[in-house]
N, C-alpha and C. Protein backbone atom coordinates (compact mmCIF):
# COMPACT_ATOMS: atom_id res chain seq x y z
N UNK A 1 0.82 -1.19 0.00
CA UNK A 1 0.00 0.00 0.00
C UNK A 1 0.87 1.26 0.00
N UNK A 2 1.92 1.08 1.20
CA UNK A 2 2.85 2.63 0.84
C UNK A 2 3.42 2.49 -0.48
N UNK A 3 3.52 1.94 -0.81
CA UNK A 3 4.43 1.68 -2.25
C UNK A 3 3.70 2.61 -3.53
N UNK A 4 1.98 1.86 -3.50
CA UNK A 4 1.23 2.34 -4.57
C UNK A 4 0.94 3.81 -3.75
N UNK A 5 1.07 4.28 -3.10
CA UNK A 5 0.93 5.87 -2.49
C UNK A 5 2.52 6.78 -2.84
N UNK A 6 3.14 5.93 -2.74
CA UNK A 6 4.66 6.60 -3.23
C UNK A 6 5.00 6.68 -4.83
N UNK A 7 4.12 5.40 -5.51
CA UNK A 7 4.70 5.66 -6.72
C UNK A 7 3.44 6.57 -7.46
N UNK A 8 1.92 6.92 -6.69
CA UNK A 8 1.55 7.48 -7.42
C UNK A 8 1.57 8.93 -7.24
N UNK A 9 2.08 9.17 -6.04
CA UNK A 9 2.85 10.99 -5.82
C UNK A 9 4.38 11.80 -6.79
N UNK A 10 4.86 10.23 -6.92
CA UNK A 10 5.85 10.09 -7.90
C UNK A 10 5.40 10.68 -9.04
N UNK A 11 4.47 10.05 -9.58
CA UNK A 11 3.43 9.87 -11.00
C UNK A 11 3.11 11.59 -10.76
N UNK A 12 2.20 12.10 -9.82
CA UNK A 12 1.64 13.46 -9.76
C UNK A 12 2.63 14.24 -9.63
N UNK A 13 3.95 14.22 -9.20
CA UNK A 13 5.27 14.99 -9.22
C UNK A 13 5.62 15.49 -10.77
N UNK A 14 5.64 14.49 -11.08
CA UNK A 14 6.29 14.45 -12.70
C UNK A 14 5.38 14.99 -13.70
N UNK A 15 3.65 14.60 -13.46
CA UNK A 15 2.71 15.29 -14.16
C UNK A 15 2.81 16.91 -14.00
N UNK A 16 2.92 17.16 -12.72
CA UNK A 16 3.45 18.88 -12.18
C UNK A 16 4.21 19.56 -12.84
N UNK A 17 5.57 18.73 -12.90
CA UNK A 17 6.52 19.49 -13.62
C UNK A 17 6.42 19.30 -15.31
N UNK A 18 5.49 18.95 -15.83
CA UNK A 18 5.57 18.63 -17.08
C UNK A 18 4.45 19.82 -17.71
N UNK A 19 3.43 19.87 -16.56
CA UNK A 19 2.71 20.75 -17.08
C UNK A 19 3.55 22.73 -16.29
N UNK A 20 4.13 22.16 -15.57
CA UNK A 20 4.69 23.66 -15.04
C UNK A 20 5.72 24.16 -16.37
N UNK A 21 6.59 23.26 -16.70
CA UNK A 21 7.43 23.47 -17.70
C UNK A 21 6.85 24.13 -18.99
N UNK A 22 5.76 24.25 -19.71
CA UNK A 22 5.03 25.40 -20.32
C UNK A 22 4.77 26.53 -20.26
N UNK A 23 4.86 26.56 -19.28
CA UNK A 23 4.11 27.90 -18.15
C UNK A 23 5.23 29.15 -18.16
N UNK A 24 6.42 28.28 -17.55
CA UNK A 24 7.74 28.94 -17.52
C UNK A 24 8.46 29.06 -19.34
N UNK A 25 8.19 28.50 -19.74
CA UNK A 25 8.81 28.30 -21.21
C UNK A 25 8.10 29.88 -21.51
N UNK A 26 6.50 29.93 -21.39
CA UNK A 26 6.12 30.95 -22.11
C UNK A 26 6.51 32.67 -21.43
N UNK A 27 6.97 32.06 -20.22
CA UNK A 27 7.23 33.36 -19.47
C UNK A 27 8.90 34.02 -19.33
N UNK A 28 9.41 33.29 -20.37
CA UNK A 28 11.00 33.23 -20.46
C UNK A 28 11.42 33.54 -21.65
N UNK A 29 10.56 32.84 -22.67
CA UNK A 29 11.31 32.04 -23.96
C UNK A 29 10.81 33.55 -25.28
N UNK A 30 11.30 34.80 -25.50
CA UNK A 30 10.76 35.61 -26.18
C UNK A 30 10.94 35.25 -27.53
N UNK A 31 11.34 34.27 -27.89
CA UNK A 31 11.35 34.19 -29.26
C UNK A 31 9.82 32.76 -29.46
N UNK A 32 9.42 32.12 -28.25
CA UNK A 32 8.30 31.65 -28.48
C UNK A 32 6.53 32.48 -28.21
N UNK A 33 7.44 33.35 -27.67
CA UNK A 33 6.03 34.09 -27.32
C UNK A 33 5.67 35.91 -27.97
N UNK A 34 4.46 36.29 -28.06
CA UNK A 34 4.43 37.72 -28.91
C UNK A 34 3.59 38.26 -27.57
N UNK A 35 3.74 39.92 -27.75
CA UNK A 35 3.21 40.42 -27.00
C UNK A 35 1.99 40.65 -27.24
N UNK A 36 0.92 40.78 -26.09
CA UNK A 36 -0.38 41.32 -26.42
C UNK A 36 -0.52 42.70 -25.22
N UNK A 37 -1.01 43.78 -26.17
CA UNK A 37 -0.99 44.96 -25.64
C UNK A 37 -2.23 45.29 -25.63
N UNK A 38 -2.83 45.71 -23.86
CA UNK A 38 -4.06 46.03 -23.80
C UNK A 38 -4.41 47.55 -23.13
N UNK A 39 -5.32 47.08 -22.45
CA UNK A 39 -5.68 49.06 -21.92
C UNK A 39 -4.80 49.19 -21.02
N UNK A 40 -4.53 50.57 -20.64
CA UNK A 40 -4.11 50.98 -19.50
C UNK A 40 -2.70 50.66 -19.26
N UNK A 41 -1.91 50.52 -20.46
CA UNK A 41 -0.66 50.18 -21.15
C UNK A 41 -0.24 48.68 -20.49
N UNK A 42 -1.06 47.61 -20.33
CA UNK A 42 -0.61 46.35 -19.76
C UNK A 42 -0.60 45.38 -21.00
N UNK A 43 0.65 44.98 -20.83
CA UNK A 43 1.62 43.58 -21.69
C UNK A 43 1.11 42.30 -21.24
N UNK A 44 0.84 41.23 -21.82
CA UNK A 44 1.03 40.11 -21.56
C UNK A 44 1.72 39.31 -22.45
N UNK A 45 2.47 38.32 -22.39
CA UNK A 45 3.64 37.85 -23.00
C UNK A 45 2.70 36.39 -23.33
N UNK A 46 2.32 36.02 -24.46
CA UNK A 46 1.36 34.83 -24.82
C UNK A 46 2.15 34.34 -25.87
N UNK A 47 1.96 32.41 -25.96
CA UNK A 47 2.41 31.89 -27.12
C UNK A 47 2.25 32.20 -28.25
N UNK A 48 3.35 32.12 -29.24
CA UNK A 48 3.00 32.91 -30.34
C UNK A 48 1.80 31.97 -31.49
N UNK A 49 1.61 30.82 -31.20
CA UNK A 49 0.56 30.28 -31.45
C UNK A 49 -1.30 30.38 -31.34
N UNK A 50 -0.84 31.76 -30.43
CA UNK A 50 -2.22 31.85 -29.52
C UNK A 50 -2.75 32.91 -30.38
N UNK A 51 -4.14 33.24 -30.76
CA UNK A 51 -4.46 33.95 -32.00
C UNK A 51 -5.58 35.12 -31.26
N UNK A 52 -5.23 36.32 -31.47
CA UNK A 52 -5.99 37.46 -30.89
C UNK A 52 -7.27 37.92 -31.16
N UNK A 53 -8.24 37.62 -31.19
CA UNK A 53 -9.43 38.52 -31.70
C UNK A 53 -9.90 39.65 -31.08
N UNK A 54 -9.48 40.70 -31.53
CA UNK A 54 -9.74 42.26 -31.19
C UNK A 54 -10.47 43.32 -31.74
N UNK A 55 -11.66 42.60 -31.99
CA UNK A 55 -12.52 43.73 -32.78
C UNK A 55 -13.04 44.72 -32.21
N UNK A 56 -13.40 44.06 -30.38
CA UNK A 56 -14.11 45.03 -29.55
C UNK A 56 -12.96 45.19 -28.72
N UNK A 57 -12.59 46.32 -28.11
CA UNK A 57 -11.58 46.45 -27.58
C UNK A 57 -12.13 46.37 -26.13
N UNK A 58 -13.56 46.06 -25.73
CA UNK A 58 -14.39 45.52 -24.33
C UNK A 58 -13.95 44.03 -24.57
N UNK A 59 -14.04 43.40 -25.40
CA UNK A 59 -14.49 42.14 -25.61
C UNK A 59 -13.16 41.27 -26.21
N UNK A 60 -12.11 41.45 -26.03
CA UNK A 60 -10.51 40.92 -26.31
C UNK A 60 -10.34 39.25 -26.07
N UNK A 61 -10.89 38.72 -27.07
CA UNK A 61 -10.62 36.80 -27.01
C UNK A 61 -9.32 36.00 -27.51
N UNK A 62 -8.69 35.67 -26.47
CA UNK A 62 -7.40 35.26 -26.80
C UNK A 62 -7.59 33.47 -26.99
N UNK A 63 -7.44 33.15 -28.61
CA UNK A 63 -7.75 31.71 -28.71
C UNK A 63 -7.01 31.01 -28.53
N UNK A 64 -6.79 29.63 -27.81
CA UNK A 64 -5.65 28.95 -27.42
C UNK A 64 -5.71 27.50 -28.18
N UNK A 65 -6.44 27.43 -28.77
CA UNK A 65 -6.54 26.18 -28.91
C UNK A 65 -7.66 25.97 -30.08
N UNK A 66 -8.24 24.81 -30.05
CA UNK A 66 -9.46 24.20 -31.29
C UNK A 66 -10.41 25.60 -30.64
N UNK A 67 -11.26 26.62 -31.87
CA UNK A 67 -12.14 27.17 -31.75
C UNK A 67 -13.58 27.04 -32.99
N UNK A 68 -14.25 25.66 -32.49
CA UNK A 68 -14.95 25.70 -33.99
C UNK A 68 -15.94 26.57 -34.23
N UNK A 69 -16.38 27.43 -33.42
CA UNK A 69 -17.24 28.19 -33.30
C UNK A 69 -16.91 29.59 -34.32
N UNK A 70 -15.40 29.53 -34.66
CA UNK A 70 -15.16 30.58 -34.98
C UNK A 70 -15.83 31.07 -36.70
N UNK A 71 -15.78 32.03 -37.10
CA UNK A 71 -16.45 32.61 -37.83
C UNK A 71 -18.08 31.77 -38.10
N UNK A 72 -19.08 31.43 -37.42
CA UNK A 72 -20.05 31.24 -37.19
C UNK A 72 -20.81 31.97 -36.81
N UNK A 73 -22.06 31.75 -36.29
CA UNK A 73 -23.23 33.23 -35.98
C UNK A 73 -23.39 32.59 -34.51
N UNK A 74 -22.74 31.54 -34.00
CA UNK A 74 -22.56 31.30 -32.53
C UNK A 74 -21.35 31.45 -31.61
N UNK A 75 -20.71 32.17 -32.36
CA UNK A 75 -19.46 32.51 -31.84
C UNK A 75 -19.29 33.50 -30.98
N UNK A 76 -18.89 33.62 -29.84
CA UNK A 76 -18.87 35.02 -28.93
C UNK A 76 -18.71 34.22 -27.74
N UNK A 77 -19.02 35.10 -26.57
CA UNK A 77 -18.90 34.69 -24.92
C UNK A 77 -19.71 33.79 -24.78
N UNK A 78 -20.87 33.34 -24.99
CA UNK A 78 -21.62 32.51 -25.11
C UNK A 78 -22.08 31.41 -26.12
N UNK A 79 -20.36 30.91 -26.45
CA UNK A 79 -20.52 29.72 -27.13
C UNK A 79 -19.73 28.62 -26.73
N UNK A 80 -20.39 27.32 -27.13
CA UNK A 80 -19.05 26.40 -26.47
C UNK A 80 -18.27 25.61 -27.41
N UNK A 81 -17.38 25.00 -26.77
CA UNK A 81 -16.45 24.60 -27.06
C UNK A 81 -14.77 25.36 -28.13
N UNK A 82 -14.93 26.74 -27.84
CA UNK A 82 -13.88 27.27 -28.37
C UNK A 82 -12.79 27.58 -26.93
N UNK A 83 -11.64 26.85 -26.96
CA UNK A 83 -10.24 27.01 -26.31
C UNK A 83 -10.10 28.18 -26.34
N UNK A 84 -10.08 29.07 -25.29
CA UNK A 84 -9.93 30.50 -25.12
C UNK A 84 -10.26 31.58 -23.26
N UNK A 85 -9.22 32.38 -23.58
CA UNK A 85 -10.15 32.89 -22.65
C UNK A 85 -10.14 34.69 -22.95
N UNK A 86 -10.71 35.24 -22.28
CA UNK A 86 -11.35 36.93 -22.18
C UNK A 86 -10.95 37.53 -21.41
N UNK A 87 -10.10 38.86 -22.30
CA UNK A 87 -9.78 39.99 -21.40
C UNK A 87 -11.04 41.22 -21.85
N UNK A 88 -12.11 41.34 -20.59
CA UNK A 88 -12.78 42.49 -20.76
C UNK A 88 -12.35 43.80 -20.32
N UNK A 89 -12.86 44.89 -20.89
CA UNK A 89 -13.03 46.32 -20.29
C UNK A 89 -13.88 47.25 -19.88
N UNK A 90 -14.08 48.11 -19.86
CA UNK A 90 -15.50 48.59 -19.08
C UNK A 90 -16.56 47.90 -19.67
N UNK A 91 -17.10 48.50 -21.01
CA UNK A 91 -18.11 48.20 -21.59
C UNK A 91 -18.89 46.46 -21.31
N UNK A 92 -17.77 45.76 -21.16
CA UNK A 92 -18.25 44.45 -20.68
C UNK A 92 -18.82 44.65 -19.21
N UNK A 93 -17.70 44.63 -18.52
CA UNK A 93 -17.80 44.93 -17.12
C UNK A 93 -19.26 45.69 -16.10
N UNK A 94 -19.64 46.54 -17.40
CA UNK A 94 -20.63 47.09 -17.27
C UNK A 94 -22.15 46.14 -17.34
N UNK A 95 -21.85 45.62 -17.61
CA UNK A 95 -23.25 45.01 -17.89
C UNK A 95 -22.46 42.99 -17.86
N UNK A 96 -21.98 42.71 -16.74
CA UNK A 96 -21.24 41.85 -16.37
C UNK A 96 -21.80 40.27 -15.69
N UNK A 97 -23.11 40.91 -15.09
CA UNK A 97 -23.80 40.12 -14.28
C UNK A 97 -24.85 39.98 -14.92
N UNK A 98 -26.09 38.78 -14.48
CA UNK A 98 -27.17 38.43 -14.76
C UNK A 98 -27.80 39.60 -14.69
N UNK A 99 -28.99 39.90 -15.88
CA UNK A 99 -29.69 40.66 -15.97
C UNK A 99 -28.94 42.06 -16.43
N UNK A 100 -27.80 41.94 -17.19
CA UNK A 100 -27.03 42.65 -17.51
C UNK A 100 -26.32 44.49 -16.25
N UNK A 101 -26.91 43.40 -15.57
CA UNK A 101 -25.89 44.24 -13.88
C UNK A 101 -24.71 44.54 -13.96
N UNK A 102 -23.99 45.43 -13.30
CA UNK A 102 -22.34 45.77 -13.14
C UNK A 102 -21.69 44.62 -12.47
N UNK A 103 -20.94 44.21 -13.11
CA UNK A 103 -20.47 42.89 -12.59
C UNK A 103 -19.33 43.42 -11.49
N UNK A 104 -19.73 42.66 -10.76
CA UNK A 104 -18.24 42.74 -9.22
C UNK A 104 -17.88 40.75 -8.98
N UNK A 105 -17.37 40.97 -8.04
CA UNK A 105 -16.52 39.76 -7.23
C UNK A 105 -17.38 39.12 -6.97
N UNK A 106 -18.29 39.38 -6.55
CA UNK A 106 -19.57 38.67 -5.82
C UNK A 106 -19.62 37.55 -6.49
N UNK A 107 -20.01 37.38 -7.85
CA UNK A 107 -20.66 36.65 -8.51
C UNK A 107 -19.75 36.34 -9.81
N UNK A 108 -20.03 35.31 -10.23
CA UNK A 108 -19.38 35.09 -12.11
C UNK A 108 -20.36 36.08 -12.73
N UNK A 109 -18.76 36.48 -13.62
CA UNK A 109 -19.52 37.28 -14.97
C UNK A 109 -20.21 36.27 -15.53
N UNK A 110 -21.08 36.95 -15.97
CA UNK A 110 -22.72 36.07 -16.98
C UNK A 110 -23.93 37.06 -17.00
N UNK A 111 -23.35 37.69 -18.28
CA UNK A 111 -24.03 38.96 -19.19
C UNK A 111 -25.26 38.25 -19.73
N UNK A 112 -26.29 37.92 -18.78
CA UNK A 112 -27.39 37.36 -19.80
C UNK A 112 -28.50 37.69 -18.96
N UNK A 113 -29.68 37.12 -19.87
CA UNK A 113 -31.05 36.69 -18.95
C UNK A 113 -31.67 35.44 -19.05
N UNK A 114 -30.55 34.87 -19.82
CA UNK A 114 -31.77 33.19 -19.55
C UNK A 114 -30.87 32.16 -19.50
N UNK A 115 -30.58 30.79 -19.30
CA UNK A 115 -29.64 30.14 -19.12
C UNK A 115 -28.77 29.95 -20.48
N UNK A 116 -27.37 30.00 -20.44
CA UNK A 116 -26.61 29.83 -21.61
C UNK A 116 -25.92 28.50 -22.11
N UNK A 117 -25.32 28.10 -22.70
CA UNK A 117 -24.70 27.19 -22.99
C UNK A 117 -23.29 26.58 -22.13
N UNK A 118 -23.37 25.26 -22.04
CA UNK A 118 -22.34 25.15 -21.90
C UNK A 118 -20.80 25.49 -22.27
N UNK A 119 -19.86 26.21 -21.68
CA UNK A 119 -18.27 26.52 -22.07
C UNK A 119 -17.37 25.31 -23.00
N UNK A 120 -18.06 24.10 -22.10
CA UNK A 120 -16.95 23.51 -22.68
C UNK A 120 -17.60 22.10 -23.53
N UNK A 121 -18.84 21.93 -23.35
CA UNK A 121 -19.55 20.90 -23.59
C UNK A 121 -20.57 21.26 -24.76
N UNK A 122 -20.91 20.81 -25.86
CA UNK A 122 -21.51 21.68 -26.80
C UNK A 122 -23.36 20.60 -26.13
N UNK A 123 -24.36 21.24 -26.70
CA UNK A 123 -26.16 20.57 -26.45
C UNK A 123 -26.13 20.53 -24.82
N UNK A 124 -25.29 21.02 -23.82
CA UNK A 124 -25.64 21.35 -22.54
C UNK A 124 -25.59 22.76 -22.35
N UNK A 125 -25.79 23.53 -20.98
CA UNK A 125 -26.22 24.50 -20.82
C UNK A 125 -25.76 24.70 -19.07
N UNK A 126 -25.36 26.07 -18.85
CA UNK A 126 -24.87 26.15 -17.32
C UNK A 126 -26.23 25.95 -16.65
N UNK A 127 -25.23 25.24 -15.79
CA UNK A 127 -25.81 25.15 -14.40
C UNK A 127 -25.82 25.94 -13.05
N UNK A 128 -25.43 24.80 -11.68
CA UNK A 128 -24.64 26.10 -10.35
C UNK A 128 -23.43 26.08 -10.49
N UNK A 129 -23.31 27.25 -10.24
CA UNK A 129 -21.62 27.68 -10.05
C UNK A 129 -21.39 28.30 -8.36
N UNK A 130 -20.12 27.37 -7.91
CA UNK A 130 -19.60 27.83 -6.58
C UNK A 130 -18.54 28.58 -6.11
N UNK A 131 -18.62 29.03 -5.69
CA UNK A 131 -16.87 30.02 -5.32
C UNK A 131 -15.77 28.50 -4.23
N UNK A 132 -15.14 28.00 -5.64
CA UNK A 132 -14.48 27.45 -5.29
C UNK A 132 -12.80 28.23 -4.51
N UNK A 133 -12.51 28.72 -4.68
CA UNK A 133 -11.46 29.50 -4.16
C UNK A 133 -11.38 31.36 -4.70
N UNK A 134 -10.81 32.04 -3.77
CA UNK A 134 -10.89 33.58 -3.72
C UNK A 134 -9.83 34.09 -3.32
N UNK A 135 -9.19 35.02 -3.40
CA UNK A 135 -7.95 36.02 -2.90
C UNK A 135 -7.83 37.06 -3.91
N UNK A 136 -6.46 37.72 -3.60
CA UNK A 136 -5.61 38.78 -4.31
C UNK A 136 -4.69 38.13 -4.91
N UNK A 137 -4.22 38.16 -6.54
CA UNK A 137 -3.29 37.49 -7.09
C UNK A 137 -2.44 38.54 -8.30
N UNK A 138 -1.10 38.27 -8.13
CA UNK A 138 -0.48 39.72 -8.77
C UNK A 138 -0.66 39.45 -9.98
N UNK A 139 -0.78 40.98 -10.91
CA UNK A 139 -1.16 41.03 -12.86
C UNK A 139 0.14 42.18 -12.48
N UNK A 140 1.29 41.80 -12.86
CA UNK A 140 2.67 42.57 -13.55
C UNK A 140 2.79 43.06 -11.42
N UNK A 141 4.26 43.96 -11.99
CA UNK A 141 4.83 44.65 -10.45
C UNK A 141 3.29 45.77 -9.93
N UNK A 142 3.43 46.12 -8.91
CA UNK A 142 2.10 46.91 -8.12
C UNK A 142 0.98 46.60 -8.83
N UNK A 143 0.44 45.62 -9.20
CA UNK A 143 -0.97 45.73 -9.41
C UNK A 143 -1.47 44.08 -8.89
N UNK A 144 -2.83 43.97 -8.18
CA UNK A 144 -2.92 42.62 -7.50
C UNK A 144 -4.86 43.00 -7.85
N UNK A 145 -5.19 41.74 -8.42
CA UNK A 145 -6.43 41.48 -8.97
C UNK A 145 -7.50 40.37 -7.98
N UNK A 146 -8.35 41.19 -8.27
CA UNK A 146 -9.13 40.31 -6.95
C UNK A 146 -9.68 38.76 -7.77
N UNK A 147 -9.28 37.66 -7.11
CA UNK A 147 -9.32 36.66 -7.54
C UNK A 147 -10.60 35.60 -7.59
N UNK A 148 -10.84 35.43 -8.52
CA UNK A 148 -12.09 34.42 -8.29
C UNK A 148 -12.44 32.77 -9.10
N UNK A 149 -12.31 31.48 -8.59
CA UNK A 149 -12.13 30.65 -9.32
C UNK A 149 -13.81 30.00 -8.94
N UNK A 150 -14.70 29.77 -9.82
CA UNK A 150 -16.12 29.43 -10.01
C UNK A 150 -16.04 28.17 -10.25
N UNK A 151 -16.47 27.17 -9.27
CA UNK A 151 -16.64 25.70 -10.18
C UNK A 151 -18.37 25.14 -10.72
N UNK A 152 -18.38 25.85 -11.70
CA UNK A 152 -19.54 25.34 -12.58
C UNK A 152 -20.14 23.96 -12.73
N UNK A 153 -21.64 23.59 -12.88
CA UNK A 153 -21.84 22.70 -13.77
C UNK A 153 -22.29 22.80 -14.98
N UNK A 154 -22.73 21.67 -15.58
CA UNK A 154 -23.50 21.87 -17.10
C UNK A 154 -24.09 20.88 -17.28
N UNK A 155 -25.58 21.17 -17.52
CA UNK A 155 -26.68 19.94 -17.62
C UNK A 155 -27.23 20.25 -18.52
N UNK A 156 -28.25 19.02 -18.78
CA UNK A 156 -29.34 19.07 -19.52
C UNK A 156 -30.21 19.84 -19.64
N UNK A 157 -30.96 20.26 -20.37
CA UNK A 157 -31.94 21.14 -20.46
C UNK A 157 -33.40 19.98 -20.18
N UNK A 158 -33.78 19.11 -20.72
CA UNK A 158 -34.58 17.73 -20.25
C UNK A 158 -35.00 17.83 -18.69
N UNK A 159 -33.58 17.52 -18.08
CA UNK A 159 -34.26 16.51 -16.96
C UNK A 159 -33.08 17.16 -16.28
N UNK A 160 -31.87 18.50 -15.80
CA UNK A 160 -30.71 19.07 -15.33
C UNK A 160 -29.97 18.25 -14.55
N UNK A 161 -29.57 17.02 -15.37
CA UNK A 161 -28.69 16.01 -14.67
C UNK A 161 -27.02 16.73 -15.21
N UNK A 162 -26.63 16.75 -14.46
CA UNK A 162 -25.14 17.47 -14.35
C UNK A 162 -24.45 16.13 -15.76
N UNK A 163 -23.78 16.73 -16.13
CA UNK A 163 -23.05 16.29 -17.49
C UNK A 163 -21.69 16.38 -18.01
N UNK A 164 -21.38 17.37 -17.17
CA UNK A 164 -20.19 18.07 -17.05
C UNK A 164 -19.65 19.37 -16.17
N UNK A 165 -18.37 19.74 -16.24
CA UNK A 165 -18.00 20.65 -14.72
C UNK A 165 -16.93 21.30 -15.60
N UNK A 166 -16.65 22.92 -14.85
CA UNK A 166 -15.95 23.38 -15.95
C UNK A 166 -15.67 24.22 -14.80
N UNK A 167 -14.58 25.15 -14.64
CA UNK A 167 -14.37 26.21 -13.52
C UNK A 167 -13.87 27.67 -14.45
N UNK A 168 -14.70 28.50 -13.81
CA UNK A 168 -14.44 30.22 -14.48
C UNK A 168 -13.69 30.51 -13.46
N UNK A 169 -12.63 30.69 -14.09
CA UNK A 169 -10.86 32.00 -13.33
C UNK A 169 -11.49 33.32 -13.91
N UNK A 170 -11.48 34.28 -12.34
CA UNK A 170 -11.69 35.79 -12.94
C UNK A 170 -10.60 36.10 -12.18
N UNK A 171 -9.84 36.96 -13.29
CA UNK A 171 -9.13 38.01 -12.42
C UNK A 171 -9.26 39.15 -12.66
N UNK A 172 -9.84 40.25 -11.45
CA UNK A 172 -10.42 41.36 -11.72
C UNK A 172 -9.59 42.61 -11.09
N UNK A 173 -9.16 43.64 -12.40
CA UNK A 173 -8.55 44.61 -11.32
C UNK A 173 -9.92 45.92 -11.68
N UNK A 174 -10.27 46.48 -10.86
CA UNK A 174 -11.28 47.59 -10.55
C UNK A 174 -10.54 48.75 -11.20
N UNK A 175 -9.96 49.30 -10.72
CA UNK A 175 -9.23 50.81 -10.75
C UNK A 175 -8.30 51.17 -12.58
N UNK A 176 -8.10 49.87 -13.13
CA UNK A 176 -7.83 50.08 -14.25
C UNK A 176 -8.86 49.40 -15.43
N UNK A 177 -10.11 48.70 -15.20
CA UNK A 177 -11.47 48.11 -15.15
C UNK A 177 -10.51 47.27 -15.95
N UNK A 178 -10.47 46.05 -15.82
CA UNK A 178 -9.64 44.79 -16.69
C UNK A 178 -10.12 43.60 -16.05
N UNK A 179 -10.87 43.03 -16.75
CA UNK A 179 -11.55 41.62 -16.57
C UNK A 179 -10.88 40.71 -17.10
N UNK A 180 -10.22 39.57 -16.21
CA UNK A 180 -9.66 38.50 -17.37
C UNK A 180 -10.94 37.66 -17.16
N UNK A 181 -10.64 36.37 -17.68
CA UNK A 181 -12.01 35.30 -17.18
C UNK A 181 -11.42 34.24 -18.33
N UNK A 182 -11.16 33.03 -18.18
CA UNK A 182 -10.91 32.03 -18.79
C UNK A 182 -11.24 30.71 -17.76
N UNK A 183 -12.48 29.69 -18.52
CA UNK A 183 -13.26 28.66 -18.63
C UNK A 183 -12.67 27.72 -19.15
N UNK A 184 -11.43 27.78 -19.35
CA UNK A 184 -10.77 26.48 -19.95
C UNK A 184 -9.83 25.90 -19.22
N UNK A 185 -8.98 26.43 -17.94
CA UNK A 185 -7.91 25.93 -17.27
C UNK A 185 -6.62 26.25 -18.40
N UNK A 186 -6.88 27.65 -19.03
CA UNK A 186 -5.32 28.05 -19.47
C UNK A 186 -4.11 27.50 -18.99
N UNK A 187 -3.35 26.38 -19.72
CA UNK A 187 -1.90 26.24 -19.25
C UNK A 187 -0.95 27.30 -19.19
N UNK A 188 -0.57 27.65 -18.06
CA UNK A 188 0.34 28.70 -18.13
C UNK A 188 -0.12 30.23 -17.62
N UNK A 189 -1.84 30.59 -17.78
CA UNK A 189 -2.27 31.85 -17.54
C UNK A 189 -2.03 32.90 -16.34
N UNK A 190 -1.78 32.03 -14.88
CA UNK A 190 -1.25 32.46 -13.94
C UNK A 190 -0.11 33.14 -14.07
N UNK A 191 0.72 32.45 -14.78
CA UNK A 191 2.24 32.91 -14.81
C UNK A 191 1.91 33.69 -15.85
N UNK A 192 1.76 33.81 -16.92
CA UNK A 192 1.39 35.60 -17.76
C UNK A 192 0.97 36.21 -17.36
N UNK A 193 -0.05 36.26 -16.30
CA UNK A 193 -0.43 37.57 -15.75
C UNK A 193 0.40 37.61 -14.47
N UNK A 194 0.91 36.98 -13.79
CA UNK A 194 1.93 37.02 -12.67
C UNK A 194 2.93 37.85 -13.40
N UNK A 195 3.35 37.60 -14.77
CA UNK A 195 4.95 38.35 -15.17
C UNK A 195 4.70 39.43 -16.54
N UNK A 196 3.04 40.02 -16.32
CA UNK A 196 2.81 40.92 -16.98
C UNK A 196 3.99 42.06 -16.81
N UNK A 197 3.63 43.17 -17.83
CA UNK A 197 4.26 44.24 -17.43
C UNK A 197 3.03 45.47 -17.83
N UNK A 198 3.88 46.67 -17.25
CA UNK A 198 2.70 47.64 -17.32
C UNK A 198 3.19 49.43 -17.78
N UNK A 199 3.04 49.92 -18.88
CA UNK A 199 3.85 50.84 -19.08
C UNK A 199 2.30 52.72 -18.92
């Protein structure tokens, strides 16, 4: 029994550093990564693989991955299955919460009025979401964002048997209005906004 407890901390050691080793690659390596320049003169240093959509300068979707949603008429904050996450600015922020309310900490952003789709699961639809963990977490030198990690479900519309689980990361700074929010478990996102810069 200690054995299979030793070799499978072993196993989760090595999974750690395999997925940490990305993280740091992107926060080091400037010839793998391009800058993305947002309001309030803040840098983030992202893979250069990672593809910007900036039409609304509220609404800033940084794609990381498979987005099939893209150029479709279901494409936006409220579609699923596109790898990505969202840097908002006021105009979002503004109308942030259910019932298109000023969104704060309190609650996950969710700019709507009726239930939406699942993030990550396509023919499901959100469910409850909990404040799985909260704090202050640093975006570049002097600036610290109030932290919020949501663990969602996603059910059926039928019969709301849970189907799937998905967690919303907000990181919110007030005073320069900058919403991040990514539903996918970004590899690496902590550490870009940990080694932002800010001019």
């Amino acid at each position: 029994m200690r054995k299979t407890i030793s070799a499978a901390a072993a196993g989760l050691a090595v999974l750690a550093a395999s997925l940490a080793a990305p993280a740091a690659a992107f926060a080091n390596d400037s010839a793998a990564t391009k800058p993305l320049h947002l309001r309030k003169g803040l840098t983030l240093r992202i893979p250069s693989s990672w593809k910007v959509d900036a039409k609304d300068k509220d609404w800033v979707r940084v794609i990381t991955g498979s987005c099939p949603t893209k150029g479709t008429d279901t494409y936006g904050f409220r579609d699923s299955g596109c790898h990505s996450f969202w840097v908002m600015g006021p105009g979002a922020i503004k109308i942030g919460h259910e019932l298109f309310q000023k969104y704060t900490p309190d609650g996950p952003f969710y700019p709507a009025t009726d239930v939406g789709p699942c993030p990550v699961k396509k023919n499901l639809y959100m469910g409850q979401s909990k404040l799985a963990e909260k704090g202050l977490r640093q975006v570049g030198p002097g600036h610290k964002a109030y932290y919020r990690n949501w663990a969602g479900t996603c059910v059926t519309m039928s019969s709301y048997k849970v189907k799937a689980h998905y967690n919303q990361r907000e990181w919110y700074l007030p005073t320069s209005k900058i919403l991040v929010i990514d539903q996918w478990g970004t590899p690496g996102l902590s550490t870009i906004l940990k080694n932002a810069t800010w001019s």
